[in-house]
C-alpha atoms as a PDB file:
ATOM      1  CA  UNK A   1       0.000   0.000   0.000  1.00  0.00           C
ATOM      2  CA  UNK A   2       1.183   3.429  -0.419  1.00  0.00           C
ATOM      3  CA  UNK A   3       1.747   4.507   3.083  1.00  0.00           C
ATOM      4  CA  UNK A   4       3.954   1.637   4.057  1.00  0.00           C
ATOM      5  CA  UNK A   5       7.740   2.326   3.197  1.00  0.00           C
ATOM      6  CA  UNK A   6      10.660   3.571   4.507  1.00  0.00           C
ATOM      7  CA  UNK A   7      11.048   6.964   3.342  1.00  0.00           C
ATOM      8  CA  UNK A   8       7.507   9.096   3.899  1.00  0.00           C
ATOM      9  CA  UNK A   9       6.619  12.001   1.813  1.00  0.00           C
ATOM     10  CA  UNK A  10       3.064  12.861   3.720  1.00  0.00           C
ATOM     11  CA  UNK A  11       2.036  12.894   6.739  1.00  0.00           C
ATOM     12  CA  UNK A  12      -1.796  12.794   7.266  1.00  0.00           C
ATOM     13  CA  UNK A  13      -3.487  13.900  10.313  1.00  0.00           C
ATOM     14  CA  UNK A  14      -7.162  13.331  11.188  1.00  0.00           C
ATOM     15  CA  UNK A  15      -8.613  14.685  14.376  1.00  0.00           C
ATOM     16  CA  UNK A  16     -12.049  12.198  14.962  1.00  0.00           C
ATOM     17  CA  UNK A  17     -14.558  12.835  17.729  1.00  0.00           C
ATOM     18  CA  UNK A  18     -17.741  10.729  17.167  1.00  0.00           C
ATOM     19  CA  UNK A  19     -17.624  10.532  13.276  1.00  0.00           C
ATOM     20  CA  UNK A  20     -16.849   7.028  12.217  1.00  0.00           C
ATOM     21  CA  UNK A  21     -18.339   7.365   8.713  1.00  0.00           C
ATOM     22  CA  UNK A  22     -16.769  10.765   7.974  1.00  0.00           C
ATOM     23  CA  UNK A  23     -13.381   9.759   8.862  1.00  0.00           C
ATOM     24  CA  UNK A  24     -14.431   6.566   7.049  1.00  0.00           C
ATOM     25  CA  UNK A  25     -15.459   8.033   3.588  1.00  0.00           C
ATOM     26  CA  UNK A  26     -12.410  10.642   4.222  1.00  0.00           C
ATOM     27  CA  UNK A  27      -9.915   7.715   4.755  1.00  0.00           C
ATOM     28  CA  UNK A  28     -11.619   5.408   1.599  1.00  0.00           C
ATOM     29  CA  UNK A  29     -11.628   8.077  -0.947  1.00  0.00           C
ATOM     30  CA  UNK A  30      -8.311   9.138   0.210  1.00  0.00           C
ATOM     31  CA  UNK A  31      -6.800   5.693  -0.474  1.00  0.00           C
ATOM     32  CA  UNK A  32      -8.763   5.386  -3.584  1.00  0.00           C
ATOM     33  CA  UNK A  33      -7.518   8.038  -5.699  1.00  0.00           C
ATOM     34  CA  UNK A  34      -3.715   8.586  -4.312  1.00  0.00           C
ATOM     35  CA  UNK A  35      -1.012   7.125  -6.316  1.00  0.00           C
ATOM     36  CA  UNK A  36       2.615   7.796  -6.710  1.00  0.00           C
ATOM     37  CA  UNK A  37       2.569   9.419  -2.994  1.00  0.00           C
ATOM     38  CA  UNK A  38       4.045   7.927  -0.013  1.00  0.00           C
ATOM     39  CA  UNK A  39       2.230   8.943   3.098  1.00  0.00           C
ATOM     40  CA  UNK A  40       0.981   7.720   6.778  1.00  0.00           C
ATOM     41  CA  UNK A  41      -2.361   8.504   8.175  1.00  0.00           C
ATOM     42  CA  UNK A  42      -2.493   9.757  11.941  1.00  0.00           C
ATOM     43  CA  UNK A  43      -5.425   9.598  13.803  1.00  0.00           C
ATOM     44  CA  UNK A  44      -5.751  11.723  16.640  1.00  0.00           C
ATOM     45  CA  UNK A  45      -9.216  10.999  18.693  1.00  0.00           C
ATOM     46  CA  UNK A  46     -10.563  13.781  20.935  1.00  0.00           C
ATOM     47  CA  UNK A  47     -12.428  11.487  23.657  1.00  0.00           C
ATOM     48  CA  UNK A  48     -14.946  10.141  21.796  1.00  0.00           C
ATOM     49  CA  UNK A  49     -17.540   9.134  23.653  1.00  0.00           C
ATOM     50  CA  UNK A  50     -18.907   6.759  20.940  1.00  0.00           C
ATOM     51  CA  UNK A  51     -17.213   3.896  19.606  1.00  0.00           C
ATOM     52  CA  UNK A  52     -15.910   5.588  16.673  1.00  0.00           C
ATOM     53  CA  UNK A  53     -12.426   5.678  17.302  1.00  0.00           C
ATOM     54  CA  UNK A  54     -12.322   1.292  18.293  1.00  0.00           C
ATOM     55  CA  UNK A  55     -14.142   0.822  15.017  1.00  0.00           C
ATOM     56  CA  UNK A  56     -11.646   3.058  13.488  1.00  0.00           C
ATOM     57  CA  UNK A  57      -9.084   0.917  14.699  1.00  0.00           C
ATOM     58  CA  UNK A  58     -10.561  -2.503  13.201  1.00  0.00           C
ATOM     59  CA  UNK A  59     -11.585  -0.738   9.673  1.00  0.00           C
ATOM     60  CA  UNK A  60      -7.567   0.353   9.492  1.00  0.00           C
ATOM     61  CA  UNK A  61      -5.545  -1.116  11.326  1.00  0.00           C
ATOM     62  CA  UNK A  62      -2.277   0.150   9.785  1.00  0.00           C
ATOM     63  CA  UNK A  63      -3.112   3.461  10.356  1.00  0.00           C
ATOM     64  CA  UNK A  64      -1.187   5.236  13.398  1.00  0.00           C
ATOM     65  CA  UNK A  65      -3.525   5.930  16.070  1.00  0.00           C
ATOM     66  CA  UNK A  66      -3.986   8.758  19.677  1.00  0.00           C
ATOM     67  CA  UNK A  67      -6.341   8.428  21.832  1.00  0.00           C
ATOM     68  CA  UNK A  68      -6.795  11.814  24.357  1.00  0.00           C
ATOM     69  CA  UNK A  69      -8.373  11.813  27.519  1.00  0.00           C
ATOM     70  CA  UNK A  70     -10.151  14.543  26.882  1.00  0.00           C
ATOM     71  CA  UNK A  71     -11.589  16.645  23.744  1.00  0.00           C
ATOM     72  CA  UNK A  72      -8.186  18.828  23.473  1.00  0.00           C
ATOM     73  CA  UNK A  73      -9.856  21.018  20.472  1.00  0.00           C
ATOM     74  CA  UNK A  74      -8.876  21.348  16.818  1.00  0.00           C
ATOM     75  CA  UNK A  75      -5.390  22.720  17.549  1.00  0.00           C
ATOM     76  CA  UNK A  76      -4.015  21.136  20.055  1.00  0.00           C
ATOM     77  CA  UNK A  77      -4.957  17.781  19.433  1.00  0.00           C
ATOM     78  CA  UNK A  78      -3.258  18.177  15.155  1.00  0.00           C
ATOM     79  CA  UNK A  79      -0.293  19.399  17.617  1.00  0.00           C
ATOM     80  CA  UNK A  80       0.254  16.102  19.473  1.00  0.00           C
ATOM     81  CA  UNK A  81      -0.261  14.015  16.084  1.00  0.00           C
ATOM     82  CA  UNK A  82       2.168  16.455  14.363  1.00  0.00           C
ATOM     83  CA  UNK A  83       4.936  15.334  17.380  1.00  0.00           C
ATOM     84  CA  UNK A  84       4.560  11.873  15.634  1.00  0.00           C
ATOM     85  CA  UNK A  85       4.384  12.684  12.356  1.00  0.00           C
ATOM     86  CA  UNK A  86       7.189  11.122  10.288  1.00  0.00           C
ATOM     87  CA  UNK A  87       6.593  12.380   6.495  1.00  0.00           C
ATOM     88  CA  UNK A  88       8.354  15.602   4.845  1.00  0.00           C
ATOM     89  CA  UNK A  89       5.166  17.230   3.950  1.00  0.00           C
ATOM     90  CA  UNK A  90       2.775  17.137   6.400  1.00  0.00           C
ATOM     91  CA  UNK A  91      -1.049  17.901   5.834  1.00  0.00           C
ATOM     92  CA  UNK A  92      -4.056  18.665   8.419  1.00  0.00           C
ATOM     93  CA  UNK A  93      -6.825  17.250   7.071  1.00  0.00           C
ATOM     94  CA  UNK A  94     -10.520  17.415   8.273  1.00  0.00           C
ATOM     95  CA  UNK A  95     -12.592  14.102   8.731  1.00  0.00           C
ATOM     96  CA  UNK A  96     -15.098  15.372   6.357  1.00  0.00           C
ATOM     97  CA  UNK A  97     -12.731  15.293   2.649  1.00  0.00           C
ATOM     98  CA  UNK A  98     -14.129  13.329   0.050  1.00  0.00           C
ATOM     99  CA  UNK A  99     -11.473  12.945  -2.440  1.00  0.00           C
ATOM    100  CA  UNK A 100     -12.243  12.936  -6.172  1.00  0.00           C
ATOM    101  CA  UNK A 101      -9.328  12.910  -8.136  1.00  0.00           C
ATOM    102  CA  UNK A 102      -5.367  12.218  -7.226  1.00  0.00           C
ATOM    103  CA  UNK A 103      -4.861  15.787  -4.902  1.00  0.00           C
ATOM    104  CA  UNK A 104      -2.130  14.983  -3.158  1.00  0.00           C
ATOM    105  CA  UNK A 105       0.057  14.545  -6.287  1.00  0.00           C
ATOM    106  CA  UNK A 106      -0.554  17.476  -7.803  1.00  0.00           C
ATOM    107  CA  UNK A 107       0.123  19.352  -4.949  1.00  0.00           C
ATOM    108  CA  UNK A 108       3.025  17.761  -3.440  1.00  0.00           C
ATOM    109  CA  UNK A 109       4.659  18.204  -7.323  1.00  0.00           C
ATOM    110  CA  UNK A 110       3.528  21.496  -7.097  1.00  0.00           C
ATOM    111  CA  UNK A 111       5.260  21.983  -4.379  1.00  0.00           C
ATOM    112  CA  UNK A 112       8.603  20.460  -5.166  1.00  0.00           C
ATOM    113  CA  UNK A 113       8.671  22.460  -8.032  1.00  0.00           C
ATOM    114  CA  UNK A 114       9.009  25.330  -5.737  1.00  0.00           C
ATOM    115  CA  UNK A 115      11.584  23.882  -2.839  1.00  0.00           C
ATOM    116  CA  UNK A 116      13.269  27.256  -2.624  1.00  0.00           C
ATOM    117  CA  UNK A 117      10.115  28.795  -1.276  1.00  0.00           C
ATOM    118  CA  UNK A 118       8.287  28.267   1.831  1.00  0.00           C
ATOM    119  CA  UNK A 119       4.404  27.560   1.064  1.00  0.00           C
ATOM    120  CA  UNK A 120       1.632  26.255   2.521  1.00  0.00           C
ATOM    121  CA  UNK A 121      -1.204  25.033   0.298  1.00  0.00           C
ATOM    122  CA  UNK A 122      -4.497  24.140  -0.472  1.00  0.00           C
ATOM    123  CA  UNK A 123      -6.615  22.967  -3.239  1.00  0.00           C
ATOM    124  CA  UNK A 124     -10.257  24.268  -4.320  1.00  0.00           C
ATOM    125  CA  UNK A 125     -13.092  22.797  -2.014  1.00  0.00           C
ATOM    126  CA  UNK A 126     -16.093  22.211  -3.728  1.00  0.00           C
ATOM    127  CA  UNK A 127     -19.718  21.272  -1.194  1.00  0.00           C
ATOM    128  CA  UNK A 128     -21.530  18.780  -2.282  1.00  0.00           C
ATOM    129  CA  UNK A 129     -23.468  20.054  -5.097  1.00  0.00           C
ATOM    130  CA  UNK A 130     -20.435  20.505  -6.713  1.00  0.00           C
ATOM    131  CA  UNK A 131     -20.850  24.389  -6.155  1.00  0.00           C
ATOM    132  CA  UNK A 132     -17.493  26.292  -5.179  1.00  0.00           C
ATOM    133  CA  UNK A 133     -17.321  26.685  -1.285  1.00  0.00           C
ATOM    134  CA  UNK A 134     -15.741  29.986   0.038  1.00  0.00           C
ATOM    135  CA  UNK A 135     -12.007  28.718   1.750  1.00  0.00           C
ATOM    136  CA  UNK A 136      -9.677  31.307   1.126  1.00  0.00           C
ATOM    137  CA  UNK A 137      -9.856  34.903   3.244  1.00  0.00           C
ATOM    138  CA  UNK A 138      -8.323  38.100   4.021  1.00  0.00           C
ATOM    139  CA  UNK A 139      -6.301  38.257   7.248  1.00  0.00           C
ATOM    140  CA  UNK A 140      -8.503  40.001   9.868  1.00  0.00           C
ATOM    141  CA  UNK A 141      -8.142  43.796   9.931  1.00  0.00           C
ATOM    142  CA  UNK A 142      -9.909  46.605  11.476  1.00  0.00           C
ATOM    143  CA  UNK A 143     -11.816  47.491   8.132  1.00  0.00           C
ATOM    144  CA  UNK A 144     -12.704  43.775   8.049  1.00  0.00           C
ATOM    145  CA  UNK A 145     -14.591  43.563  11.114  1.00  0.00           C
ATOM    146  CA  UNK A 146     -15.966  46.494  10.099  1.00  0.00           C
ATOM    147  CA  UNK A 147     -17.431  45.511   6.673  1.00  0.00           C
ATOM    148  CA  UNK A 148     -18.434  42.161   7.530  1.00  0.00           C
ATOM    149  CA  UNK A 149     -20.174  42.672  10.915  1.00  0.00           C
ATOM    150  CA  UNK A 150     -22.367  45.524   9.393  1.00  0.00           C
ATOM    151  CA  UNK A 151     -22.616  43.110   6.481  1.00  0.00           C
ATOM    152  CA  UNK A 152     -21.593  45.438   3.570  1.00  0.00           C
ATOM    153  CA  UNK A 153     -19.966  42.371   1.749  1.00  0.00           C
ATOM    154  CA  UNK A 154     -23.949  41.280   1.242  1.00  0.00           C
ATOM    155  CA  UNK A 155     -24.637  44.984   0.104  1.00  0.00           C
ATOM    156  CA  UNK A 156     -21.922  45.159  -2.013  1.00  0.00           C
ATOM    157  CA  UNK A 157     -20.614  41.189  -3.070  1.00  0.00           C
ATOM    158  CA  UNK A 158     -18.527  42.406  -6.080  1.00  0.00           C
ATOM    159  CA  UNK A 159     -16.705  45.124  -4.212  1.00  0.00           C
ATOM    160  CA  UNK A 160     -13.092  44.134  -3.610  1.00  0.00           C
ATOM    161  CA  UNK A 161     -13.395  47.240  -0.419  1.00  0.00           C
ATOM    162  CA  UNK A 162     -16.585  45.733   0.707  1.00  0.00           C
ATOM    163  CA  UNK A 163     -16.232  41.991   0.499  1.00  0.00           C
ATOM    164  CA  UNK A 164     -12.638  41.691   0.552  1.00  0.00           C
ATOM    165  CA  UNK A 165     -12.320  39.358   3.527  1.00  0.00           C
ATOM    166  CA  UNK A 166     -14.137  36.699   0.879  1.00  0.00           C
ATOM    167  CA  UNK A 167     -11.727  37.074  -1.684  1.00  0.00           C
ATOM    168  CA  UNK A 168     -14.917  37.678  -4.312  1.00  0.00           C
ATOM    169  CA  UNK A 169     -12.253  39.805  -6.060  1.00  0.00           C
ATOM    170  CA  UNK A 170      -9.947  36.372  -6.837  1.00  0.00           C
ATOM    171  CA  UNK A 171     -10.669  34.319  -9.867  1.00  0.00           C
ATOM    172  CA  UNK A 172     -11.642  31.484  -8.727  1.00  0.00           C
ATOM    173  CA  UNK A 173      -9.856  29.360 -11.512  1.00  0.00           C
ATOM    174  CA  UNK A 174      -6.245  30.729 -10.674  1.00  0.00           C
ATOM    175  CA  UNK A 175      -3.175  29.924  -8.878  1.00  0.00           C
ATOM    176  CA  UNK A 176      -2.884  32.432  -6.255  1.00  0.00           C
ATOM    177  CA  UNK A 177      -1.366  33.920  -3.633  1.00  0.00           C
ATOM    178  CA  UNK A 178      -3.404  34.535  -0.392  1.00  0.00           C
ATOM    179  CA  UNK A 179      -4.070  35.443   3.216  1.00  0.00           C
ATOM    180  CA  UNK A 180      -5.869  32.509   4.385  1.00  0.00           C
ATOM    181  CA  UNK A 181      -6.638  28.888   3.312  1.00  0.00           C
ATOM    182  CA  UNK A 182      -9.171  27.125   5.662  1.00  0.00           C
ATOM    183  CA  UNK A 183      -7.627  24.758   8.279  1.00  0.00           C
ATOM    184  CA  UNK A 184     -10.189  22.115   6.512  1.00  0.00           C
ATOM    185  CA  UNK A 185      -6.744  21.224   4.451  1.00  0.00           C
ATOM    186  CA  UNK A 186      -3.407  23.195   4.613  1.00  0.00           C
ATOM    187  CA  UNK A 187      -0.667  21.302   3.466  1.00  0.00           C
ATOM    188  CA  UNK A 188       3.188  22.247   3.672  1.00  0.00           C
ATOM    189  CA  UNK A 189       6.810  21.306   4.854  1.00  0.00           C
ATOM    190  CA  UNK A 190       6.787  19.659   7.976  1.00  0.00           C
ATOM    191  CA  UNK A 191      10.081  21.520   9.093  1.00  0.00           C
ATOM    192  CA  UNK A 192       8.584  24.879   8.315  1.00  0.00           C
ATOM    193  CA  UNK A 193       5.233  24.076  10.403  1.00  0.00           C
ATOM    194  CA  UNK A 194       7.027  23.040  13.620  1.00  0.00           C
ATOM    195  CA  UNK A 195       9.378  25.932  13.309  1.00  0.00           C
ATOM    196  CA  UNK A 196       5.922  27.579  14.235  1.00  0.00           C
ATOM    197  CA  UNK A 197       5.352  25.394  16.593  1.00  0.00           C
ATOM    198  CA  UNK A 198       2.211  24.450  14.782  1.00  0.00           C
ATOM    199  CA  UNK A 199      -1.190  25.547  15.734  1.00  0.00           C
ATOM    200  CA  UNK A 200      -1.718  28.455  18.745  1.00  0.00           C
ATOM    201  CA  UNK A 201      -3.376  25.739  21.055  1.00  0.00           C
ATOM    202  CA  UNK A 202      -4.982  29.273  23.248  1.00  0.00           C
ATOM    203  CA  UNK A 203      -7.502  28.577  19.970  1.00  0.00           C
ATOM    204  CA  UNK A 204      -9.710  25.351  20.770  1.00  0.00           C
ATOM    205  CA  UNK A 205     -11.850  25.558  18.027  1.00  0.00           C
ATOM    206  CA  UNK A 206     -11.546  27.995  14.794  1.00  0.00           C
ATOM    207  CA  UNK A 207      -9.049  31.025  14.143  1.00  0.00           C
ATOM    208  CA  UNK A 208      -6.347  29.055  14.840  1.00  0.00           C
ATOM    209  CA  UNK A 209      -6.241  28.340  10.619  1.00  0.00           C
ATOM    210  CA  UNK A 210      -6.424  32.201  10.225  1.00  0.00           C
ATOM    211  CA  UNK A 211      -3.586  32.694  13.042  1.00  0.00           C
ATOM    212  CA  UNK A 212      -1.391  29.902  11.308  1.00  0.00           C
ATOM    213  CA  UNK A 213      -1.140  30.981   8.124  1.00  0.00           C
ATOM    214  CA  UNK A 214      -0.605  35.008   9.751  1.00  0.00           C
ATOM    215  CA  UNK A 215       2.351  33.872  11.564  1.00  0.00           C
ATOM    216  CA  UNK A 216       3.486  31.741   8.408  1.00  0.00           C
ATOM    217  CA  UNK A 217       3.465  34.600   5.915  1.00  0.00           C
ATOM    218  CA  UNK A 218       4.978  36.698   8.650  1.00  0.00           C
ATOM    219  CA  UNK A 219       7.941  34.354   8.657  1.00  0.00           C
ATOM    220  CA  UNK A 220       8.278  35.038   5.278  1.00  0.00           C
ATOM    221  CA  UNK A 221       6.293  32.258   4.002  1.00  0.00           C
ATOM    222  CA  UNK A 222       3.395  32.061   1.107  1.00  0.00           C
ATOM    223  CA  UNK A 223      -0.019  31.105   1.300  1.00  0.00           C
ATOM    224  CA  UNK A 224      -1.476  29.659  -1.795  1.00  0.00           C
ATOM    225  CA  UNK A 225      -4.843  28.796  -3.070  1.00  0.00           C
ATOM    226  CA  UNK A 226      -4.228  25.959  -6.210  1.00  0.00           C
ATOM    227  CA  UNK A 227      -7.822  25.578  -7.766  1.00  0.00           C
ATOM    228  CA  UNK A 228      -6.463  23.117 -10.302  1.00  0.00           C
ATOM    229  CA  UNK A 229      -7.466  20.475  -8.236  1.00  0.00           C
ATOM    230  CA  UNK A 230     -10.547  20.067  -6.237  1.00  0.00           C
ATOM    231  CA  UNK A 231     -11.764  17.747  -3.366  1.00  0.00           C
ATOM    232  CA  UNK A 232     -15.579  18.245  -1.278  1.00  0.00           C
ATOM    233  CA  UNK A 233     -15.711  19.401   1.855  1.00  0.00           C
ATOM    234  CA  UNK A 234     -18.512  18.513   3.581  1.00  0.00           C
ATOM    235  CA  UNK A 235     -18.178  21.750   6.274  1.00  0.00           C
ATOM    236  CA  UNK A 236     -19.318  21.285   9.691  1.00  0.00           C
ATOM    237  CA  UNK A 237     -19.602  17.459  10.278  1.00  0.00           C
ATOM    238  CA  UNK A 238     -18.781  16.719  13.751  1.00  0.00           C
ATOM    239  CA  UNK A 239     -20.532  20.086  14.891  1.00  0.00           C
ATOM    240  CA  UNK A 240     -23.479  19.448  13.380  1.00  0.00           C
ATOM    241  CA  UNK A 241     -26.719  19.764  15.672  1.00  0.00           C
ATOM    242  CA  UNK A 242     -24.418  21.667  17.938  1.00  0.00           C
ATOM    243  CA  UNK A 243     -25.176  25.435  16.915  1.00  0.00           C
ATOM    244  CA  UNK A 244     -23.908  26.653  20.103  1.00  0.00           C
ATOM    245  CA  UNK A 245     -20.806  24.930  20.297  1.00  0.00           C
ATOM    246  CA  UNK A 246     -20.384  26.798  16.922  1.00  0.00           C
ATOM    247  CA  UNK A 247     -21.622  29.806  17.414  1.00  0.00           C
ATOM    248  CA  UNK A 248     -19.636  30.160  21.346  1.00  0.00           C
ATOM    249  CA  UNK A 249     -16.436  29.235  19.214  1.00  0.00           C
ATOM    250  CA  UNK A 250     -16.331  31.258  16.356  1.00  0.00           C
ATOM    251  CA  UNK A 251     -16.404  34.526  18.685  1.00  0.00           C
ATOM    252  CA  UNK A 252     -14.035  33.436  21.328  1.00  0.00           C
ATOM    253  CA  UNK A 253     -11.450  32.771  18.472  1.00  0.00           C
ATOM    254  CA  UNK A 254     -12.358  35.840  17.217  1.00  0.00           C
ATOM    255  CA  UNK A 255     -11.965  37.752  20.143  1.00  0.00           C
ATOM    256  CA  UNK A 256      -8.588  35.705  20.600  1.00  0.00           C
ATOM    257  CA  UNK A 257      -7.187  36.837  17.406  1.00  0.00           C
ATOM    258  CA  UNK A 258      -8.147  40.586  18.273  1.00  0.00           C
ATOM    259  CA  UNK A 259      -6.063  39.925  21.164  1.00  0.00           C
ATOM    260  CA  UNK A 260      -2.738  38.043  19.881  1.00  0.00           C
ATOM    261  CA  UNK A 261      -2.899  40.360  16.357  1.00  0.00           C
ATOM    262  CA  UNK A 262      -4.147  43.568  17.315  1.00  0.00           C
ATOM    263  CA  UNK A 263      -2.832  46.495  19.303  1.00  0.00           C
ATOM    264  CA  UNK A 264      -4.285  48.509  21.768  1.00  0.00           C
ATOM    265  CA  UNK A 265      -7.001  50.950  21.187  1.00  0.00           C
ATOM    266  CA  UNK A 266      -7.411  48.950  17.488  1.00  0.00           C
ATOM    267  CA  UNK A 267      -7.948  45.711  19.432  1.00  0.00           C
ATOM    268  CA  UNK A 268     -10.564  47.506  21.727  1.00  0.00           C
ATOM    269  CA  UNK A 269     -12.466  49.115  18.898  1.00  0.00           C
ATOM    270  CA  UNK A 270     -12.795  45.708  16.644  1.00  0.00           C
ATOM    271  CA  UNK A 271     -13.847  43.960  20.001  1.00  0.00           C
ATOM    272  CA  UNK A 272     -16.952  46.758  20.098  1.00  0.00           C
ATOM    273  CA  UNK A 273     -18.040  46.285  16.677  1.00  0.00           C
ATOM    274  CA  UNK A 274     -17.980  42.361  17.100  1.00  0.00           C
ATOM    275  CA  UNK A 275     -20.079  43.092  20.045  1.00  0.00           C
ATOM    276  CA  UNK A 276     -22.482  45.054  18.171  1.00  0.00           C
ATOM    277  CA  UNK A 277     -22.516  42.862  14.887  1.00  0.00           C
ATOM    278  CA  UNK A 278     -23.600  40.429  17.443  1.00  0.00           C
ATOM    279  CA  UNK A 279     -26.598  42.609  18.815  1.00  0.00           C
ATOM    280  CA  UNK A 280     -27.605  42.998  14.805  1.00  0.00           C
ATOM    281  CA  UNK A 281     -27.915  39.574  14.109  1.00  0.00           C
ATOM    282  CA  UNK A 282     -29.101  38.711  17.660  1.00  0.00           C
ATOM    283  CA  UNK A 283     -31.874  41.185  16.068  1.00  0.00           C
ATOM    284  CA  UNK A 284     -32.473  39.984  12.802  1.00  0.00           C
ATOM    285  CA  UNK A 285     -32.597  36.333  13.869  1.00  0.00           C
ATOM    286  CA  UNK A 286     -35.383  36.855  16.536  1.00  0.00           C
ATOM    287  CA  UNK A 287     -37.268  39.128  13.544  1.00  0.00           C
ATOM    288  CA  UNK A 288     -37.419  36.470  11.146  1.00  0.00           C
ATOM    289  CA  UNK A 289     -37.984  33.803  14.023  1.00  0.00           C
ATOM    290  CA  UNK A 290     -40.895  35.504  15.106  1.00  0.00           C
ATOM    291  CA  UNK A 291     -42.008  36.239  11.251  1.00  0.00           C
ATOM    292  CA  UNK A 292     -41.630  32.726  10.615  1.00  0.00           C
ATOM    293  CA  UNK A 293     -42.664  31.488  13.899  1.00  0.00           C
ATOM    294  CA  UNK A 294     -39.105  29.024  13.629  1.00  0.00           C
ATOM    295  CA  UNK A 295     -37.260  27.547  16.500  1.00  0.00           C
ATOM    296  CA  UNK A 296     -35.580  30.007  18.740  1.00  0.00           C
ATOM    297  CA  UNK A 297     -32.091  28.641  18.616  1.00  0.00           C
ATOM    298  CA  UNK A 298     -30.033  30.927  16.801  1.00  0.00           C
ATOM    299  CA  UNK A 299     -31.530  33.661  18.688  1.00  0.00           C
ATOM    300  CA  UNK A 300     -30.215  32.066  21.652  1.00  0.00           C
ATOM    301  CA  UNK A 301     -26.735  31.413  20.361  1.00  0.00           C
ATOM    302  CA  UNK A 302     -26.895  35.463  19.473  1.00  0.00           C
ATOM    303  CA  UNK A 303     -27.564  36.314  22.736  1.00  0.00           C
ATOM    304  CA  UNK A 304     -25.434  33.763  25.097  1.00  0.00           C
ATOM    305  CA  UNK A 305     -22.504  35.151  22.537  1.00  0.00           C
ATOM    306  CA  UNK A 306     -23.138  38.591  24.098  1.00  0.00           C
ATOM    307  CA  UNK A 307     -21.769  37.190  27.855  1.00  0.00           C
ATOM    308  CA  UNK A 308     -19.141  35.742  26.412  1.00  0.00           C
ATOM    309  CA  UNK A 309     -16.274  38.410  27.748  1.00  0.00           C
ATOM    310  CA  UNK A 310     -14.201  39.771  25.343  1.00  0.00           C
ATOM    311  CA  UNK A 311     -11.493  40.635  27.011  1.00  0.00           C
ATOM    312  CA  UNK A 312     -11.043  37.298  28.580  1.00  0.00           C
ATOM    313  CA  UNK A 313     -12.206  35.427  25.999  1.00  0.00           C
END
């Protein structure tokens, strides 16, 4: 099999918790369509509390496998599988890929083509339907929060001032250069990553992607987006039915990176207008809840993300 030999060029790591058939179908159509690549799998398991990770275990048993005490969150836990990791190249991968064509190729070539330059990579994700999903953004900046917390991107979509932070201004057919690939798949030298130290464990759960690839183009690194190649990303598998967890998440790290990234009074004034993008959606989602006479679960998300303290996030 591919992954057994002596000299490794990837290293795969998989965080599970609870999602036997993702990491399943991830692990399958991984197999499936990569040739001429020599690569482990690691699978680091976050406490399920199913029996996802023992049936893991007797589906592949040459994979290499962790088992935490304890749900250690996205970053930390692609840190301890990183420690073992034995490959040059070393990829985190979510447990909701479906492969479609030979990805890792291309990109690894791609990438040896370029050995004089430090890089960190991804390919185009695609959902489902086919349809291109959004996975490349602008680095967080004051004018960011601004625009996309008083939702001017949605007023003004083809406005590269406006809706930078989506990138709507990139083709989405090109090689490119950019701030930030999603940490659903970022590939690069393993050498380079732990020079970094990997992932900021302070982020348990998104931002720590956004903070990575920050501190990698800081170091004088390159981020790029290579839409020659495409795999589906499912988005959100083992949060799903778990709004809150999401929701909670997504403005602590966000808070966190105002905090690592941002000085002081910048930090304070992009904390205020999260705050307040907050209050407008906590807002809009109890309008169109009462309008449509819905569940009130998103409403509640808005407004538990309001106690959350910013400034001890």
């Amino acid at each position: 099999m591919d992954e057994i030999s002596n000299k490794i060029d990837l290293s795969i790591i998989i965080i599970n918790f609870n999602s036997f058939e993702l990491c399943k179908q991830t692990i399958e159509t991984l197999y499936f369509h990569t040739k001429d690549v020599c690569f482990e799998i690691i699978i680091v398991d976050n406490n399920s509390v199913d029996d996802s990770f023992e049936k893991l275990k007797v589906q592949f048993p040459n994979l290499l496998y962790i088992k935490n005490n304890e749900n250690l969150g996205f970053a930390k836990a692609n840190n301890i599988g990183m420690k073992i990791a034995k490959g040059k190249y070393l990829l985190f991968l979510n447990n909701d890929i479906i492969f479609l064509e030979n990805s890792l190729k291309q990109l690894i070539d791609f990438l040896e083509s370029k050995q004089n330059q430090s890089i960190l990579i991804a390919p185009q994700l695609l959902n489902i339907d086919y349809s291109v999903q959004m996975s490349i953004y602008s680095f967080q900046t004051l004018w960011l929060t601004f625009t996309t917390n008083f939702f001017l991107y949605l007023l003004f979509p083809k406005s590269k001032y406006f809706n930078k932070y989506y990138f709507f201004n990139k083709q989405k057919w090109e090689i490119a250069e950019v701030d930030t690939i999603t940490g659903a798949f970022i590939l690069g030298k393993k050498d380079e990553i732990q020079k970094l130290n990997g992932f900021d464990e302070d982020f348990f759960f998104y931002g720590e992607d956004n903070d990575l690839c920050y501190r990698f183009r800081k170091n004088g690194g390159k981020v790029v987006y290579f839409p020659k190649t495409k795999i589906i990303h499912l988005k959100g598998g083992s949060t799903k039915g778990n709004s809150w967890f999401v929701s909670k998440n997504r403005t602590i790290a966000m808070y966190k990176l105002f905090e690592k990234h941002f000085n002081s009074p910048k930090r304070e004034v992009a904390i205020i207008i999260t705050y307040l993008g907050n209050i407008i959606r906590l807002f809009i989602s109890f309008i169109f809840e009462f309008i449509n006479k819905g569940e009130k679960v998103t409403t509640q998300n808005y407004f538990k993300t309001l106690k959350i303290n910013p400034f001890k996030p």
